[in-house]
Protein backbone atom coordinates (compact mmCIF):
# COMPACT_ATOMS: atom_id res chain seq x y z
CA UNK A 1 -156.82 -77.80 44.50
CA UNK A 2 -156.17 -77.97 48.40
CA UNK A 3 -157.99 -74.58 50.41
CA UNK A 4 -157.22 -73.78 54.08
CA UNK A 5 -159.06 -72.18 56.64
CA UNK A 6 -159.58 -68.31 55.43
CA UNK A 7 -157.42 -66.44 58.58
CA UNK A 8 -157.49 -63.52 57.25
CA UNK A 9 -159.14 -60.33 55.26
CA UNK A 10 -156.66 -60.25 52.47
CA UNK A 11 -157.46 -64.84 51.78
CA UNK A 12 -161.16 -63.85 52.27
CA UNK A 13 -160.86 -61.43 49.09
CA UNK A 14 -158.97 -63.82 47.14
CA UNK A 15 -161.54 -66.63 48.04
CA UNK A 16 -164.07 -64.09 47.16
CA UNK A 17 -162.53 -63.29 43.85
CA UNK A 18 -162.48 -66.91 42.80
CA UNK A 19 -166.08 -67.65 43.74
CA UNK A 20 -166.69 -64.82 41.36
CA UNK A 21 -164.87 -66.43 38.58
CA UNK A 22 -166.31 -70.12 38.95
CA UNK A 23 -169.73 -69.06 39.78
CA UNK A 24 -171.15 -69.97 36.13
CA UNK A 25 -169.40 -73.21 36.34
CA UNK A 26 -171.53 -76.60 35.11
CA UNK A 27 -173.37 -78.81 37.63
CA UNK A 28 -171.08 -81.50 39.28
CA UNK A 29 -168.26 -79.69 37.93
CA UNK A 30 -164.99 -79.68 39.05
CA UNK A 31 -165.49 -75.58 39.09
CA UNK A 32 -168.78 -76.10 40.94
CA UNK A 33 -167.18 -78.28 43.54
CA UNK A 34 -164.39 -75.84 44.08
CA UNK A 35 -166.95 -73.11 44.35
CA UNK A 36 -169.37 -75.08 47.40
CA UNK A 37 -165.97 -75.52 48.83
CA UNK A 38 -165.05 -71.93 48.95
CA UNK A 39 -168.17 -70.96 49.76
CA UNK A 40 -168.43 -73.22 53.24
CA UNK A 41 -164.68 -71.68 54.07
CA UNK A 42 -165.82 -67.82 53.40
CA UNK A 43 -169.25 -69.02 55.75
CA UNK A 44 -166.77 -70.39 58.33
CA UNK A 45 -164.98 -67.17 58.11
CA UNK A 46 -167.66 -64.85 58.81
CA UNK A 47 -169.10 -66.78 61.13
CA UNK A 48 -166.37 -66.63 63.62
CA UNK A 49 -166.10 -63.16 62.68
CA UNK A 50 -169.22 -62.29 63.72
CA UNK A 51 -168.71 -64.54 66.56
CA UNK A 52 -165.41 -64.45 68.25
CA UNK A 53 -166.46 -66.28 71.47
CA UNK A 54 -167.05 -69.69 69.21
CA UNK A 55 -163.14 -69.27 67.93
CA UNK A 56 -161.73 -69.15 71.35
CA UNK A 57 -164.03 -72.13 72.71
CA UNK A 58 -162.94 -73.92 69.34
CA UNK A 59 -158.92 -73.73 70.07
CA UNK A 60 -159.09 -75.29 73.61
């Protein structure tokens, strides 16, 4: 499964919602993988939320 760059509010809550359902997933699981992967986008996210002034300096 192929994620993009959460954008906006309404992706974060479906990321959100699937880190929910895979969070009991195995060790070196496809579900765990998924799940670090989801979980670096929603950091990404927040942290550009909380941070606008790294977003613009990023797109130049």
């Amino acid at each position: 499964m192929e994620h993009k760059p959460i954008t906006t509010q309404d992706k974060y809550d479906k990321v959100a919602a699937r880190i929910e359902q895979l969070k009991d997933g195995e060790a070196g699981s496809e579900e765990a993988e998924e799940m670090k992967l989801l979980t670096k986008l929603i950091v990404e996210y927040e942290s550009k939320r909380q941070h606008p002034e790294q977003r613009n300096s990023e797109d130049t």
